[in-house]
C-alpha atoms as a PDB file:
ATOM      1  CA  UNK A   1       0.000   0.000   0.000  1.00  0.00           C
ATOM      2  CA  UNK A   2       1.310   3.498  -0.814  1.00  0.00           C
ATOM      3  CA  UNK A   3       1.440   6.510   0.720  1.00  0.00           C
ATOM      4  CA  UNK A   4      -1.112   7.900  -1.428  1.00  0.00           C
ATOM      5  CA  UNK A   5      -3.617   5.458  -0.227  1.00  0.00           C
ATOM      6  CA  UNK A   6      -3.224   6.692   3.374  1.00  0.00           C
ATOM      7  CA  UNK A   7      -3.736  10.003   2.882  1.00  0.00           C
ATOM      8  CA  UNK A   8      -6.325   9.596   0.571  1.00  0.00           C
ATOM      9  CA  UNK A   9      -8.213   7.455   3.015  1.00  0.00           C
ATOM     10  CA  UNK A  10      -7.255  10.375   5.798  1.00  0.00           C
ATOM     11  CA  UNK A  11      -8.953  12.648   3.757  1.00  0.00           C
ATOM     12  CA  UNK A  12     -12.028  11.131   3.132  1.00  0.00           C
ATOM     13  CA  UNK A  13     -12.530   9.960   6.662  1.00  0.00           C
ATOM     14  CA  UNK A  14     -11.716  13.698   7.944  1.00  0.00           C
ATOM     15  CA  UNK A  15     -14.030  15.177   4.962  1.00  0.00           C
ATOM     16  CA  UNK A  16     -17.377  12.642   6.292  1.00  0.00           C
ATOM     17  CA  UNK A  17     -16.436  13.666   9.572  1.00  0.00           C
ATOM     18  CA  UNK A  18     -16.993  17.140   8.646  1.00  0.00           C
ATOM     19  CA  UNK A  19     -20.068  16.333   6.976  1.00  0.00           C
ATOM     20  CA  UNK A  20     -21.628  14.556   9.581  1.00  0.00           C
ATOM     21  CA  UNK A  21     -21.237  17.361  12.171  1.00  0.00           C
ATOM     22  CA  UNK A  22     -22.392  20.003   9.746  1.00  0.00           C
ATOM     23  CA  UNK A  23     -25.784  17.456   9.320  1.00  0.00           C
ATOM     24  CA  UNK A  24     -26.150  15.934  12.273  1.00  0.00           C
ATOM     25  CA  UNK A  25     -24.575  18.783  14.798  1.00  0.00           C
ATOM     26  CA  UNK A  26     -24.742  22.323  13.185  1.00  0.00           C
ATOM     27  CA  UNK A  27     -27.984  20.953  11.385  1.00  0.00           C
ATOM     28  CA  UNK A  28     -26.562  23.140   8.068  1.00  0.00           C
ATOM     29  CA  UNK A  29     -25.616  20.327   5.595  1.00  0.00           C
ATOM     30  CA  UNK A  30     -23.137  21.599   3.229  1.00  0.00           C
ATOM     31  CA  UNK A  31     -23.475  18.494   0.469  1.00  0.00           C
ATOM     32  CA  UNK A  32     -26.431  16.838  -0.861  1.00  0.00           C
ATOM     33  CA  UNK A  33     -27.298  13.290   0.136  1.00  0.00           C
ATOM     34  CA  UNK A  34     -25.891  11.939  -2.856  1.00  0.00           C
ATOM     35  CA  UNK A  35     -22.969  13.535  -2.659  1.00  0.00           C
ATOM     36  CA  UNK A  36     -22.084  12.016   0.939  1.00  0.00           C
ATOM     37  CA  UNK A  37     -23.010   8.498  -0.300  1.00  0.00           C
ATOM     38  CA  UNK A  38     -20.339   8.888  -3.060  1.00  0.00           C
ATOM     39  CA  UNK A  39     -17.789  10.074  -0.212  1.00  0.00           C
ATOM     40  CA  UNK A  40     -18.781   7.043   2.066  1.00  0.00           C
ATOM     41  CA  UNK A  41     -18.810   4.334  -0.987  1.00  0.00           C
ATOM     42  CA  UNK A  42     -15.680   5.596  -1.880  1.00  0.00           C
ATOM     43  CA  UNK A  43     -14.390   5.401   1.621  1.00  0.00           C
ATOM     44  CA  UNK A  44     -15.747   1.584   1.876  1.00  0.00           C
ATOM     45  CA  UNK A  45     -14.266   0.304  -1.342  1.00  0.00           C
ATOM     46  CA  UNK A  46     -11.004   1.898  -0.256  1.00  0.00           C
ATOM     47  CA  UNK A  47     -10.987   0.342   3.367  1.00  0.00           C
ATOM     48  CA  UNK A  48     -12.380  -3.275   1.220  1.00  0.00           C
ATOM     49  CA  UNK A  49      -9.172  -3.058  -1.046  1.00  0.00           C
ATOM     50  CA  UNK A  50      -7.200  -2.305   1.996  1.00  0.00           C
ATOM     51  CA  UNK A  51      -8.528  -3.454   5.413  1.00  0.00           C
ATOM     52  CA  UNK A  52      -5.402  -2.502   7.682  1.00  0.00           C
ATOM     53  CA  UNK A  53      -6.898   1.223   6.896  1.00  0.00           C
ATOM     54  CA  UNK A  54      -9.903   0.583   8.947  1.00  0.00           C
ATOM     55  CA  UNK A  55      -9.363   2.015  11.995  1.00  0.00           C
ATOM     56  CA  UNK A  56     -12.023   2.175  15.343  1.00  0.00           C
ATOM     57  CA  UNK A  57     -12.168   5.899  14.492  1.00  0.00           C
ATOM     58  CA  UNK A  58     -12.943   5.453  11.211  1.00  0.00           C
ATOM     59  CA  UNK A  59     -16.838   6.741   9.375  1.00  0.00           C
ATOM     60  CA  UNK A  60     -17.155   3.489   8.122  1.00  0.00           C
ATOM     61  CA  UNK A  61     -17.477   1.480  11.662  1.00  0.00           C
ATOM     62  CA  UNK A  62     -20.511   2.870  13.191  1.00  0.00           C
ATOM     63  CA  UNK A  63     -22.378   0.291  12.691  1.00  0.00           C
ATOM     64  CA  UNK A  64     -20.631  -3.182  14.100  1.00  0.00           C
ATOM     65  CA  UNK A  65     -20.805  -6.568  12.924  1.00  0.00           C
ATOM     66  CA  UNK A  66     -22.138  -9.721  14.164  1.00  0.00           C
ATOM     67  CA  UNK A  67     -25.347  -9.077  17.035  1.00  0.00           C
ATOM     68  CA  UNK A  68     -24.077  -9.537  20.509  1.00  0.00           C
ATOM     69  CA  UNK A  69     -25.981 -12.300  23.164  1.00  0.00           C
ATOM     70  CA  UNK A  70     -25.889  -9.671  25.729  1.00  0.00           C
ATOM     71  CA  UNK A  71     -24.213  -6.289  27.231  1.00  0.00           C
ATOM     72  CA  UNK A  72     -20.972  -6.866  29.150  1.00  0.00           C
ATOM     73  CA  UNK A  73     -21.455  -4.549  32.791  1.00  0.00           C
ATOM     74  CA  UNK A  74     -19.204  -1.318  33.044  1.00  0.00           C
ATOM     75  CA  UNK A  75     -17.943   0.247  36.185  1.00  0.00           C
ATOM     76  CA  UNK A  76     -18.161   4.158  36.005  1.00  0.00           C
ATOM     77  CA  UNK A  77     -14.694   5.638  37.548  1.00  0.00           C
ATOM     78  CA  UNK A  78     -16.352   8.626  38.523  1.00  0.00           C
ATOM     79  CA  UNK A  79     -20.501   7.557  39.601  1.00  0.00           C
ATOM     80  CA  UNK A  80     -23.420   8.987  37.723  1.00  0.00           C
ATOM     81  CA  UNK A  81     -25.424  10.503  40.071  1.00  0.00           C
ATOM     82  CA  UNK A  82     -29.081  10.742  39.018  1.00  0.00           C
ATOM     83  CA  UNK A  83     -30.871  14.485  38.510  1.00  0.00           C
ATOM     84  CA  UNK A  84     -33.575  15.590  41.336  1.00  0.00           C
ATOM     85  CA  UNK A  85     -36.734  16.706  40.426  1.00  0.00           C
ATOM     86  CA  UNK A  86     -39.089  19.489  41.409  1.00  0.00           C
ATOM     87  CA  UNK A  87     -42.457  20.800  41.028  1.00  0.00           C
ATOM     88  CA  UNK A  88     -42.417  24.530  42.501  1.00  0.00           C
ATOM     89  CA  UNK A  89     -40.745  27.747  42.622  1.00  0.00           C
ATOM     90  CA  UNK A  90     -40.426  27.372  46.257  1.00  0.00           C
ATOM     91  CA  UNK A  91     -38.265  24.104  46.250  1.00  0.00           C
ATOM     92  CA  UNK A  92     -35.654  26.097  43.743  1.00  0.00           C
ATOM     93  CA  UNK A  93     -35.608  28.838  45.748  1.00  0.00           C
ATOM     94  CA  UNK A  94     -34.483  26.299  48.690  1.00  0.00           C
ATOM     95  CA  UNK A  95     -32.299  24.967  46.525  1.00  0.00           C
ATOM     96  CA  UNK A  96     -30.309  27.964  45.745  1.00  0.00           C
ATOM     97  CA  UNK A  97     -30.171  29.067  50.048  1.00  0.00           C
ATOM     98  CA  UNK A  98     -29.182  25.968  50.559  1.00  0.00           C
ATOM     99  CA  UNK A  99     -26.179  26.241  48.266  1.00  0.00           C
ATOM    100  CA  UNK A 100     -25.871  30.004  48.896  1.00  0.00           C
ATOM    101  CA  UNK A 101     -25.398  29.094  53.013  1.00  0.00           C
ATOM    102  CA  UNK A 102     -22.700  26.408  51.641  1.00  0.00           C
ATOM    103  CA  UNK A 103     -20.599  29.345  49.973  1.00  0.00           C
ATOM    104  CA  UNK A 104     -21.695  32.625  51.651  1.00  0.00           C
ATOM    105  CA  UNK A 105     -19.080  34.637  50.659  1.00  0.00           C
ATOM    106  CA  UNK A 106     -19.288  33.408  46.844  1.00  0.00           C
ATOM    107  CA  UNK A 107     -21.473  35.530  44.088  1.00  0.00           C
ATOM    108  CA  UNK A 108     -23.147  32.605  42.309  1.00  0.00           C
ATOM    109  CA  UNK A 109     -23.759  32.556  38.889  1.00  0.00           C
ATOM    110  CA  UNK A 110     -26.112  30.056  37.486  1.00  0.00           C
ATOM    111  CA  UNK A 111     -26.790  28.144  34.298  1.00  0.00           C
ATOM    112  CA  UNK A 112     -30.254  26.829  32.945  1.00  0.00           C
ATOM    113  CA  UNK A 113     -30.762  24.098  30.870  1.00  0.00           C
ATOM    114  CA  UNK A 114     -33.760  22.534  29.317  1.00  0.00           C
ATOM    115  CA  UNK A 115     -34.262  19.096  30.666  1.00  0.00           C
ATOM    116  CA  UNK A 116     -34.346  16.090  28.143  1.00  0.00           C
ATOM    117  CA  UNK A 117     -36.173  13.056  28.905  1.00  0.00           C
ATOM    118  CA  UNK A 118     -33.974  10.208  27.564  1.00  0.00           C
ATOM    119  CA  UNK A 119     -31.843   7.270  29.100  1.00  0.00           C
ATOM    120  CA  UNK A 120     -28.516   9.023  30.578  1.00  0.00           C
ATOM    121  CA  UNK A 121     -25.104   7.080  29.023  1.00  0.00           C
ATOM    122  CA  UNK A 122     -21.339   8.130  29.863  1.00  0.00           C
ATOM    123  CA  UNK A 123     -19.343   8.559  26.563  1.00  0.00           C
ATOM    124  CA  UNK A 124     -15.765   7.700  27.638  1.00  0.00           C
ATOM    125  CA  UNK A 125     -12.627   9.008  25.247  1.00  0.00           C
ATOM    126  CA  UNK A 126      -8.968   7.841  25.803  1.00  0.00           C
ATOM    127  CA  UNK A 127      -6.709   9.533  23.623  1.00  0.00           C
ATOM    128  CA  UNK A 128      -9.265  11.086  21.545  1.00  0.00           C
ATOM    129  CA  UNK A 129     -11.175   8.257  20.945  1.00  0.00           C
ATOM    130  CA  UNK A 130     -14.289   7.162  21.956  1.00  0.00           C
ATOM    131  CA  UNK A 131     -13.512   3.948  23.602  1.00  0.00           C
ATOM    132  CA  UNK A 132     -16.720   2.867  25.785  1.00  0.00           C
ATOM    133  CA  UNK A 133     -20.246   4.156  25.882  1.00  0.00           C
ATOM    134  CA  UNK A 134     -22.623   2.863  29.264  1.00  0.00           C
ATOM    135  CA  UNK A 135     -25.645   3.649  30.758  1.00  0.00           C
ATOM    136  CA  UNK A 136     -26.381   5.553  34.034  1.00  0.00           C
ATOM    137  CA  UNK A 137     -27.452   1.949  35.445  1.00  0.00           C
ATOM    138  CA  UNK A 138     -27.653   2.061  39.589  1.00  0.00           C
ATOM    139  CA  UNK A 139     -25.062   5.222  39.331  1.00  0.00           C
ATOM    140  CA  UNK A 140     -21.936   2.928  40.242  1.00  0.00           C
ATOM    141  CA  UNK A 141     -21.978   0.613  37.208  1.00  0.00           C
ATOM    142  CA  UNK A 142     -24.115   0.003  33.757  1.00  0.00           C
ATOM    143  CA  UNK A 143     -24.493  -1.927  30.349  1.00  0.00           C
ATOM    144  CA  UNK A 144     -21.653  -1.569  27.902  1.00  0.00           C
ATOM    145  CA  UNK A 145     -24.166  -0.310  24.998  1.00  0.00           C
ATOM    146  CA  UNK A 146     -20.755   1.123  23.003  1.00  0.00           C
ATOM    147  CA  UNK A 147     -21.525  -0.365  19.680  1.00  0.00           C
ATOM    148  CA  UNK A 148     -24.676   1.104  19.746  1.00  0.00           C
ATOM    149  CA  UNK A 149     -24.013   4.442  20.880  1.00  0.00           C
ATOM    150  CA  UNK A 150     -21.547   4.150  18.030  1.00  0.00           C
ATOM    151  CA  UNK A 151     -24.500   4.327  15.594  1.00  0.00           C
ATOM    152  CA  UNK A 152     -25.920   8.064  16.209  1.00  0.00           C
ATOM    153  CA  UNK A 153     -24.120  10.122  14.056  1.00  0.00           C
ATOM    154  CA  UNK A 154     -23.940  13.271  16.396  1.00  0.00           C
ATOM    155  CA  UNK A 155     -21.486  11.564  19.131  1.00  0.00           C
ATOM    156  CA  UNK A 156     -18.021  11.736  17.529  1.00  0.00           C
ATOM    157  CA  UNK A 157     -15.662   8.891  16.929  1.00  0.00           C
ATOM    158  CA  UNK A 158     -12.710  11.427  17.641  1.00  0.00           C
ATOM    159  CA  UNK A 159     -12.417  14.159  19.613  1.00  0.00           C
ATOM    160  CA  UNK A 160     -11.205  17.127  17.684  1.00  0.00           C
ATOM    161  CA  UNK A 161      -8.738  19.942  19.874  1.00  0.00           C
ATOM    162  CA  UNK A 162     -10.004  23.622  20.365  1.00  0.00           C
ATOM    163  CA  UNK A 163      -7.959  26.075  18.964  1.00  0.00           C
ATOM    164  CA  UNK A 164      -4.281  25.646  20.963  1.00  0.00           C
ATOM    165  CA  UNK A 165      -5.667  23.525  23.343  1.00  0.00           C
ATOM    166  CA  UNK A 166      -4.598  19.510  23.821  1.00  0.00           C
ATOM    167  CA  UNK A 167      -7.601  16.456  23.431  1.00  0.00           C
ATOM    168  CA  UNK A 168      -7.684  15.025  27.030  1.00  0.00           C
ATOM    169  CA  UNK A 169      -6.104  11.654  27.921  1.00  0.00           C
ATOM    170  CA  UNK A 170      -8.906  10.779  29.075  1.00  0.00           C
ATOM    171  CA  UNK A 171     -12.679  12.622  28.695  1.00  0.00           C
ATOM    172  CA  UNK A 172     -15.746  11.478  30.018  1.00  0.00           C
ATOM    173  CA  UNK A 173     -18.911  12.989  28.532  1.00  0.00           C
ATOM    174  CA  UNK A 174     -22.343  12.851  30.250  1.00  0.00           C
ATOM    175  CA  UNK A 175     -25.595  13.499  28.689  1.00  0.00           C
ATOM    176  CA  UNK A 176     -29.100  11.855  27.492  1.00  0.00           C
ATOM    177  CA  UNK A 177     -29.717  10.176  24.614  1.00  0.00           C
ATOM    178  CA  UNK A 178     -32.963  10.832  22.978  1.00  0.00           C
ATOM    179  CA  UNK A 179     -35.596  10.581  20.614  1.00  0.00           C
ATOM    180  CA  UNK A 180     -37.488  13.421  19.394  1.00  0.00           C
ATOM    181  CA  UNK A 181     -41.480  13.273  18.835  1.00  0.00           C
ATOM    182  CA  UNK A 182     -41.420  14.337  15.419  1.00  0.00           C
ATOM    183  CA  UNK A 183     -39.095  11.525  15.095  1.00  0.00           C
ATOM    184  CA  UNK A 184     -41.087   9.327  17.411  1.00  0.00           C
ATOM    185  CA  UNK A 185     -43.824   9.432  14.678  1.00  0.00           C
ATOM    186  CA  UNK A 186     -41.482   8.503  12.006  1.00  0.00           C
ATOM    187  CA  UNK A 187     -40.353   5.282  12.947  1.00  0.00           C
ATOM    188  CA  UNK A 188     -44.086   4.669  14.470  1.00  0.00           C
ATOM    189  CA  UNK A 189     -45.258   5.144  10.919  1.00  0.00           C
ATOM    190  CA  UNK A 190     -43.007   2.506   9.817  1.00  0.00           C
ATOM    191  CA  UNK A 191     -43.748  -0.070  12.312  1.00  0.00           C
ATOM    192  CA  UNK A 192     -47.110   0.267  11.636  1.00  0.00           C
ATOM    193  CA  UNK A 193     -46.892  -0.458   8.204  1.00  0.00           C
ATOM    194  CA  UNK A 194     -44.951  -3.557   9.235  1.00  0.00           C
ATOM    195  CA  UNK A 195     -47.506  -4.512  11.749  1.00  0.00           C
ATOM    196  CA  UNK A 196     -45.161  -4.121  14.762  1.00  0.00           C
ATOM    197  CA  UNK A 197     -45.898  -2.514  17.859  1.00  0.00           C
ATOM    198  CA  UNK A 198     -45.944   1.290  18.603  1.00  0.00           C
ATOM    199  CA  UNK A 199     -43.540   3.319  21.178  1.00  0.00           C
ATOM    200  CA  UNK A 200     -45.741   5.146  23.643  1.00  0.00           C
ATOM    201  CA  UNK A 201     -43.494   7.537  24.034  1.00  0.00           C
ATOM    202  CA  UNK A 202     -40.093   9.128  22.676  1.00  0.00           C
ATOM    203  CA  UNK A 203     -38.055   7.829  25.799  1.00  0.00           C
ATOM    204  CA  UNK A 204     -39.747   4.406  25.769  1.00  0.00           C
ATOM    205  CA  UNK A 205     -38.482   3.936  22.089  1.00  0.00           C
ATOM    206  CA  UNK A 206     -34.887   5.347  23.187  1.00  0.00           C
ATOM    207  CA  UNK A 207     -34.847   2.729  26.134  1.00  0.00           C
ATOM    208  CA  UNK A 208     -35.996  -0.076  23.215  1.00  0.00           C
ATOM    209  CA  UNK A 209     -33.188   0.795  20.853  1.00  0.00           C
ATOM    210  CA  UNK A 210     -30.712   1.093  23.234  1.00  0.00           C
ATOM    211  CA  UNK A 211     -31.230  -2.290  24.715  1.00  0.00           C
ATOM    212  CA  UNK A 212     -31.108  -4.099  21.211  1.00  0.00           C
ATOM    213  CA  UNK A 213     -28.479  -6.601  20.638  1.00  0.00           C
ATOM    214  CA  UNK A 214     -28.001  -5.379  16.945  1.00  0.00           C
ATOM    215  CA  UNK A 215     -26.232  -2.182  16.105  1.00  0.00           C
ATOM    216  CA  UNK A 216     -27.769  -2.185  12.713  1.00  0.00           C
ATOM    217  CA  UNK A 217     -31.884  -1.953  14.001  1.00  0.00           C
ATOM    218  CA  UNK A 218     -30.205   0.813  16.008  1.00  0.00           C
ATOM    219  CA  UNK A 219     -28.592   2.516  13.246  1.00  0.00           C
ATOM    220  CA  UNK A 220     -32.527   3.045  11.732  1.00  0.00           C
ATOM    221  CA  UNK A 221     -33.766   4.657  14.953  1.00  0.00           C
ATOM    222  CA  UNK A 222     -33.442   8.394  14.631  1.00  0.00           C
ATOM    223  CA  UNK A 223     -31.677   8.880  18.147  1.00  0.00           C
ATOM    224  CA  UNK A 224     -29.772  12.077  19.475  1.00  0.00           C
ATOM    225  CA  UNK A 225     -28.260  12.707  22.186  1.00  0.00           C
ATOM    226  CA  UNK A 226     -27.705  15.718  24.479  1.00  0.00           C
ATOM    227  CA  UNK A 227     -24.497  16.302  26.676  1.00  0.00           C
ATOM    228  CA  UNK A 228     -24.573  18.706  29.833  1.00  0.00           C
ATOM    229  CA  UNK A 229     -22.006  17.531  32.429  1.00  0.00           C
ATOM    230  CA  UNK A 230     -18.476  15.112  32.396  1.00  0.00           C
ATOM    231  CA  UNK A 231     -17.190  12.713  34.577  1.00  0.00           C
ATOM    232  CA  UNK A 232     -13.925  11.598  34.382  1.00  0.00           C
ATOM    233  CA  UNK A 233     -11.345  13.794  32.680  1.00  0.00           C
ATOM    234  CA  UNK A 234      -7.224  13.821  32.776  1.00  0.00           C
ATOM    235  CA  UNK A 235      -5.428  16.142  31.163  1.00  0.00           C
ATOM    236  CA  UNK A 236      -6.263  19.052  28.506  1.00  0.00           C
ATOM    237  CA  UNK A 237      -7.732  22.653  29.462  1.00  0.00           C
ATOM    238  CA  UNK A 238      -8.690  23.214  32.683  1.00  0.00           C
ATOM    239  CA  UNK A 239     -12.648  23.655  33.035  1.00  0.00           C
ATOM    240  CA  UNK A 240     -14.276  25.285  36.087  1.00  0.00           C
ATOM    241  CA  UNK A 241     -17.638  25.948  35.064  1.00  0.00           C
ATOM    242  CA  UNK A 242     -20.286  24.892  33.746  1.00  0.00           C
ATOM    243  CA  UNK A 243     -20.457  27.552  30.868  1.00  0.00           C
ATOM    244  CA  UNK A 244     -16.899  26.289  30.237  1.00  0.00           C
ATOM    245  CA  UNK A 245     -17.535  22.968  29.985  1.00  0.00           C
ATOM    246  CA  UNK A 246     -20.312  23.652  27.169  1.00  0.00           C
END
């Protein structure tokens, strides 16, 4: 194999990547849909031709192989605490004396999120690369659902640096993966036409997909995901906020 071949296969695998977050992320596609599909057959028959190209990080392995009989457990190395809830103005304002009494001499700033309802995974990078994907599960450990995270095109393969700054050793990434309802109805519409039972609701078809043994039924289901916090991290910038983290 030449040189050429490498970098031609560095190319296209950088060019899709830049694709896919324009789609998927930005939500501004900058090619048609035909012109990606050339990009990624191209990128196929190249890695066919010569396999020792296809790397983990690579477009074309999103979507694994062979289903799997079952999900291997995970130990978190920081523990995914789950999110209270509450109902009334009062109970935030408690909140925020209760955390203003913990810091009284600190002028807090604070940052508001929406809340998505989905199933919360950790999306671990070493070196760039995302290496395991698991579910909240009871906080302290959860299902190794990696090759299906692997599948939704807005979580990266590889972590791309910021300006000067360095990719982390290590990067943990917390968030929710969801479904949306106008996607909901989508893939409802299709399982009705194939007589199959309906979701009841967008996180009741995220919890399906996620739990399915095959990548590729995943890789149908229109899943997102949303990221708001980190747990393990070594190395890179330093991050002290929340606003910084983002």
């Amino acid at each position: 194999m030449t040189d050429a071949k490498e970098q031609l296969h560095a190319e296209l695998a950088e060019e899709i990547r830049r694709h896919d977050r324009a789609y998927y992320v930005d939500a501004k596609p900058t090619i048609s849909d035909r012109e990606y599909d050339q990009l990624y057959r191209e990128l196929i028959e190249l890695e066919k031709v010569h396999p020792e190209l296809r790397m983990p990080d690579s477009p074309s392995q999103r979507i694994g192989g062979e289903p799997i009989e079952g999900f291997d457990t995970v130990r978190h190395a920081v523990p995914m605490m789950s999110l209270d809830n509450t109902y009334s103005q009062e109970e935030v304002r408690e909140f925020v004396d209760r955390v203003q009494k913990l810091l009284p001499d600190e002028l807090l700033d604070w940052v508001v999120e929406p809340k998505a309802d989905g199933i919360a995974i950790s999306l671990r990078y070493e070196a760039g690369q995302f290496n395991i994907g698991a579910t909240r599960g009871d906080g302290v450990a959860g299902d190794d659902v990696t090759a299906n995270l692997r599948t939704i095109r807005s979580i990266p393969l590889r972590l791309q640096p910021i300006g000067q700054a360095a990719v982390p050793a290590v990067f943990e990434a917390r968030g929710e993966v969801i479904m949306t309802r106008s996607g909901l109805e989508k893939l409802n519409r299709t399982r009705d036409a194939e007589g199959e039972p309906l979701f009841a609701n967008p996180r009741n078809a995220t919890a399906g997909s996620l739990k399915q043994l095959d990548s590729s039924l995943v890789a149908k289901r229109p899943l997102d995901i949303v990221l708001y916090g980190n747990g393990e991290v070594a190395g890179g910038p330093k991050v002290d906020s929340q606003l910084g983290l983002f």
